[in-house]
C-alpha atoms as a PDB file:
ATOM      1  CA  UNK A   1     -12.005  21.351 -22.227  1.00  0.00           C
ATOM      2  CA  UNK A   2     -15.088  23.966 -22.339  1.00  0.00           C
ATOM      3  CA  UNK A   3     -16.265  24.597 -25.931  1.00  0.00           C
ATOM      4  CA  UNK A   4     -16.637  28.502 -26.551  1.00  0.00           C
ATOM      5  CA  UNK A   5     -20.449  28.711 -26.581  1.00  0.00           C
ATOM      6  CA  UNK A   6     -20.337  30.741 -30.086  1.00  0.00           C
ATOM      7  CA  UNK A   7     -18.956  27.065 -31.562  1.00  0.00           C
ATOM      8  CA  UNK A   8     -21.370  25.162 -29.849  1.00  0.00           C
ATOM      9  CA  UNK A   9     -23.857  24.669 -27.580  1.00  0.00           C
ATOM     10  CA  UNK A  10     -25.852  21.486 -25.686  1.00  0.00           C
ATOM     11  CA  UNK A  11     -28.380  20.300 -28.055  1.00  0.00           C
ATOM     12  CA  UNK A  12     -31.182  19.995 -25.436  1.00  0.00           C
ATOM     13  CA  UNK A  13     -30.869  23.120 -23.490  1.00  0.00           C
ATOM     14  CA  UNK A  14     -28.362  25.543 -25.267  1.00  0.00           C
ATOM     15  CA  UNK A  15     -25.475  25.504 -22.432  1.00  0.00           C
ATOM     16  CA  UNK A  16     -22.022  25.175 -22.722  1.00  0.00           C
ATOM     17  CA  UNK A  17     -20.453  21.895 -23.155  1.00  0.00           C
ATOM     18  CA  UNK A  18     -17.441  20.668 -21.902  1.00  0.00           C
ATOM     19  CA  UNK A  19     -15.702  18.172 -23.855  1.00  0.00           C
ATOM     20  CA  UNK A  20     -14.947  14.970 -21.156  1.00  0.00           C
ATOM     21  CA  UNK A  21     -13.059  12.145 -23.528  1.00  0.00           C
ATOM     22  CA  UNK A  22     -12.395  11.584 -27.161  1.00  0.00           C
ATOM     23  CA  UNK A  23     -11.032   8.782 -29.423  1.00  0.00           C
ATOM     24  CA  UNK A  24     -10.283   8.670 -33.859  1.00  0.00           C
ATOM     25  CA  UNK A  25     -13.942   9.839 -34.242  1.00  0.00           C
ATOM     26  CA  UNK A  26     -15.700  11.029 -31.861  1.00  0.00           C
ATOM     27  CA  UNK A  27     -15.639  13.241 -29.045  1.00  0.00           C
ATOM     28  CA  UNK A  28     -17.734  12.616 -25.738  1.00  0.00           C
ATOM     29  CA  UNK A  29     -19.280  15.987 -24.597  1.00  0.00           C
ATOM     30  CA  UNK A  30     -20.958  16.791 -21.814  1.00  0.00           C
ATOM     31  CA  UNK A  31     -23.744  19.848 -20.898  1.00  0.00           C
ATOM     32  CA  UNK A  32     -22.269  22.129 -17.507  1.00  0.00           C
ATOM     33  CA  UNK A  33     -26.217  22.898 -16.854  1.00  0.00           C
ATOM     34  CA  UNK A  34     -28.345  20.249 -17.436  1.00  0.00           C
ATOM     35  CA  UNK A  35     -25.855  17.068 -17.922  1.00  0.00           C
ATOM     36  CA  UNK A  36     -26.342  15.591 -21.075  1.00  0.00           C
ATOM     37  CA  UNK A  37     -24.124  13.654 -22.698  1.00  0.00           C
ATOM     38  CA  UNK A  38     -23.601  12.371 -26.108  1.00  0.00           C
ATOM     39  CA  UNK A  39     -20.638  11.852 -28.911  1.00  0.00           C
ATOM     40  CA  UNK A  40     -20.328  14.687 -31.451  1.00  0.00           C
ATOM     41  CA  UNK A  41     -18.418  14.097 -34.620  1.00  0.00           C
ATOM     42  CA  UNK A  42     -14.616  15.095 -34.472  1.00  0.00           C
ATOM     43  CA  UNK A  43     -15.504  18.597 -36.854  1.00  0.00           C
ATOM     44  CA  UNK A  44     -18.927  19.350 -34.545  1.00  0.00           C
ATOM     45  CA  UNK A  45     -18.021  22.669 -33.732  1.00  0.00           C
ATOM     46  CA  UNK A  46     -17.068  24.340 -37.116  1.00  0.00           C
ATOM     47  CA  UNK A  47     -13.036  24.372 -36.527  1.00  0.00           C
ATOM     48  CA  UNK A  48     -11.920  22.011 -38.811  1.00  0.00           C
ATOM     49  CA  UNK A  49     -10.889  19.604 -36.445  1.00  0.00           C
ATOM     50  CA  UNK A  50      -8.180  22.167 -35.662  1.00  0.00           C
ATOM     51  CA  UNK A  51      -9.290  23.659 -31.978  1.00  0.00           C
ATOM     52  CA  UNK A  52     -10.547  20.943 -29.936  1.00  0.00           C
ATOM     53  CA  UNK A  53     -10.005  18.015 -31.376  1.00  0.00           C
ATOM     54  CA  UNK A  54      -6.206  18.005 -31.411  1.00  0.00           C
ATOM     55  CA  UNK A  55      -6.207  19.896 -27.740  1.00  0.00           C
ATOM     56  CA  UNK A  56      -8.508  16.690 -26.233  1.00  0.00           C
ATOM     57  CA  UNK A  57      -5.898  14.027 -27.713  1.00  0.00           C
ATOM     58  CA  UNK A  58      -2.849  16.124 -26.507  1.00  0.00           C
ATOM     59  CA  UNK A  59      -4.160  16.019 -23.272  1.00  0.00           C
ATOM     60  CA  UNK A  60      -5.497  12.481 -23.337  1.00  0.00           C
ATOM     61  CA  UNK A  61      -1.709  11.165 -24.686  1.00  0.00           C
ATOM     62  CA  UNK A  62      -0.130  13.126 -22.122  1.00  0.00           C
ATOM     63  CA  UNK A  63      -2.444  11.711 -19.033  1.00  0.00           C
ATOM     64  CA  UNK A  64      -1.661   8.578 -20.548  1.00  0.00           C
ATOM     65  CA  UNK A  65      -4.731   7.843 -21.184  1.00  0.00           C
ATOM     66  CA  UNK A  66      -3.821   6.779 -24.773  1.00  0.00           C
ATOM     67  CA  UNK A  67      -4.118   3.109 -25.711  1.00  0.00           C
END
C-alpha cells in the first residue's frame, strides 16, 4: 500500500513509501526511489491508526498471511 506523500515521506530522501508488511506495532515501509527500509510506528503517518494501519492487516489476514 503507497502512503499519500502529504502523510509521509522516506526519511532519507523524501519519496514516497510504500508500506510492504506489518504486525501489532509496527509497520515495515519501504522508499519507491531510493529503497530504504525501516519499521515506522503503527500512528507514523498522522491518521490515527485509522488509514493504513487497518488496510495493511486486512490485506495481510486475507492473503493469509496472518499467524
Amino acid at each position: 500500500m503507497m502512503v499519500d506523500m502529504k502523510d509521509g515521506r522516506c526519511r532519507t530522501c523524501g519519496s514516497q513509501l510504500k508500506i510492504v508488511d506489518a504486525d501489532d506495532a509496527t509497520m515495515q515501509v519501504e522508499c519507491s526511489e531510493c529503497g530504504d527500509f525501516y519499521d515506522v510506528e503503527t500512528d507514523a503517518f498522522g491518521d490515527g491508526c485509522m488509514t493504513y494501519y487497518p488496510a495493511v492487516m486486512a490485506r495481510k489476514m486475507e492473503d493469509g498471511d496472518e499467524e
